[in-house]
Protein backbone atom coordinates (compact mmCIF):
# COMPACT_ATOMS: atom_id res chain seq x y z
CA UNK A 1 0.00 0.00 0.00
CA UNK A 2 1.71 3.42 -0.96
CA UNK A 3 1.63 6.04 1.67
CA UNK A 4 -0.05 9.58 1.01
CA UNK A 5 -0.31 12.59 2.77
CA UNK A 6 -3.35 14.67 2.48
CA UNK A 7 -3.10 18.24 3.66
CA UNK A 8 -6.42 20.13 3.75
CA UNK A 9 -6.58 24.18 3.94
CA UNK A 10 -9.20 25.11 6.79
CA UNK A 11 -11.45 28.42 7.31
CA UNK A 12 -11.59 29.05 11.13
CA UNK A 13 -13.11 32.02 12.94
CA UNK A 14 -9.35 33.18 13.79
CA UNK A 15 -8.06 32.89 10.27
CA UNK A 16 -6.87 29.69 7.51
CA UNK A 17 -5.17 27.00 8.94
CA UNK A 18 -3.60 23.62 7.26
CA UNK A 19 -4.37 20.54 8.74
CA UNK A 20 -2.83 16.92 7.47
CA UNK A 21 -4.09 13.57 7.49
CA UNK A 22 -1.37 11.04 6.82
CA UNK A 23 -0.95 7.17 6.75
CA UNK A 24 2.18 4.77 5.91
CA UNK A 25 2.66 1.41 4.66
CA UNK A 26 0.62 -0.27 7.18
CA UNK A 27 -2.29 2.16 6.90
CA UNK A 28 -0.86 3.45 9.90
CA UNK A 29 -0.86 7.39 10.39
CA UNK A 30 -2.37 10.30 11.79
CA UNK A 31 -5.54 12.77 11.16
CA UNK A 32 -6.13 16.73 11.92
CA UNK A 33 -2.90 17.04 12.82
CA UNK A 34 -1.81 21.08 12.45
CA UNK A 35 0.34 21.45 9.33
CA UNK A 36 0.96 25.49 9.45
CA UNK A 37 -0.86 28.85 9.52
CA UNK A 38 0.71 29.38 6.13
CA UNK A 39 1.15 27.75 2.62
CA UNK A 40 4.80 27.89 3.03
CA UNK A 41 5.08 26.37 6.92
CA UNK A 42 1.76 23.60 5.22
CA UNK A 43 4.83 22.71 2.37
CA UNK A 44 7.72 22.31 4.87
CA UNK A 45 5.53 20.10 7.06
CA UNK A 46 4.07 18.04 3.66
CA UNK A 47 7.63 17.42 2.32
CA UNK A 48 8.91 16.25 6.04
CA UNK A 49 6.22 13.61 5.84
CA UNK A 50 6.76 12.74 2.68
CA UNK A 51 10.41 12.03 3.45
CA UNK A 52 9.03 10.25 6.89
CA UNK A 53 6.70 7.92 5.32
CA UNK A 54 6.71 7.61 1.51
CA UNK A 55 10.76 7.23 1.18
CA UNK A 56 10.72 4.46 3.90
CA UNK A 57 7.94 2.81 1.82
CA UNK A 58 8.82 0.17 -1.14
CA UNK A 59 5.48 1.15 -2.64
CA UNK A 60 6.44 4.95 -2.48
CA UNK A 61 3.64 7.37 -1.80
CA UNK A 62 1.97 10.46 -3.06
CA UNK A 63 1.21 14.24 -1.49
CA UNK A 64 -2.31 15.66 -2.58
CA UNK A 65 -2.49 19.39 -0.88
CA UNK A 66 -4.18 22.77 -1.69
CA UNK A 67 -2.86 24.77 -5.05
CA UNK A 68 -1.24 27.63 -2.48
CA UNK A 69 0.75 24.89 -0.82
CA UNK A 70 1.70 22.83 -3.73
CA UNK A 71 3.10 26.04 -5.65
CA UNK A 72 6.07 25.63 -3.07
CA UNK A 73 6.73 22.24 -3.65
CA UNK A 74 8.82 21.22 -6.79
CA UNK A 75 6.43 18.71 -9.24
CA UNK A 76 9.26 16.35 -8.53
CA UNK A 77 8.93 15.57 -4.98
CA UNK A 78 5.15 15.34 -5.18
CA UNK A 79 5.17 11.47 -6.00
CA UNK A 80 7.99 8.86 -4.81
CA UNK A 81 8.13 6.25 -6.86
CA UNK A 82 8.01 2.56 -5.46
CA UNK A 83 11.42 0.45 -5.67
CA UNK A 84 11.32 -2.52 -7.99
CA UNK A 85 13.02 -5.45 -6.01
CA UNK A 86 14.09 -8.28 -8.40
């Protein structure tokens, strides 16, 4: 199973807030946790889970997130491509 990590913008009565929902391998993760109060802080967070749980993954593992946060994030590190074991 290839790991993803969803990162959802949120309207709240004190301003927009990014919250993430991630699993792993195992379908093992976390939801709602607080990704930023900013596109650029919701990227940082994104890419460190990506690196966390999609690289450590044979299956690899994909990042679906908000336009604003995905315009910081190069197209290349969006998707990690499972390793092929012989």
């Amino acid at each position: 199973m290839r790991s993803a990590v969803f990162i959802a913008r949120r309207q709240t009565p004190a301003g927009i807030v990014y919250k993430a929902t991630v699993f792993g391998a195992s379908g093992i993760g976390y939801c709602g946790a607080h990704a930023g109060d900013t596109a650029e802080e919701a990227a940082l967070f994104a890419l460190r889970e990506m690196r966390r749980y999609a690289l450590t993954n044979p299956a690899g593992g994909d990042l679906v997130a908000p336009p604003d946060v995905l315009a910081h994030i190069p197209r290349k590190l969006r998707t990690v491509a499972g390793r092929v074991t012989p």
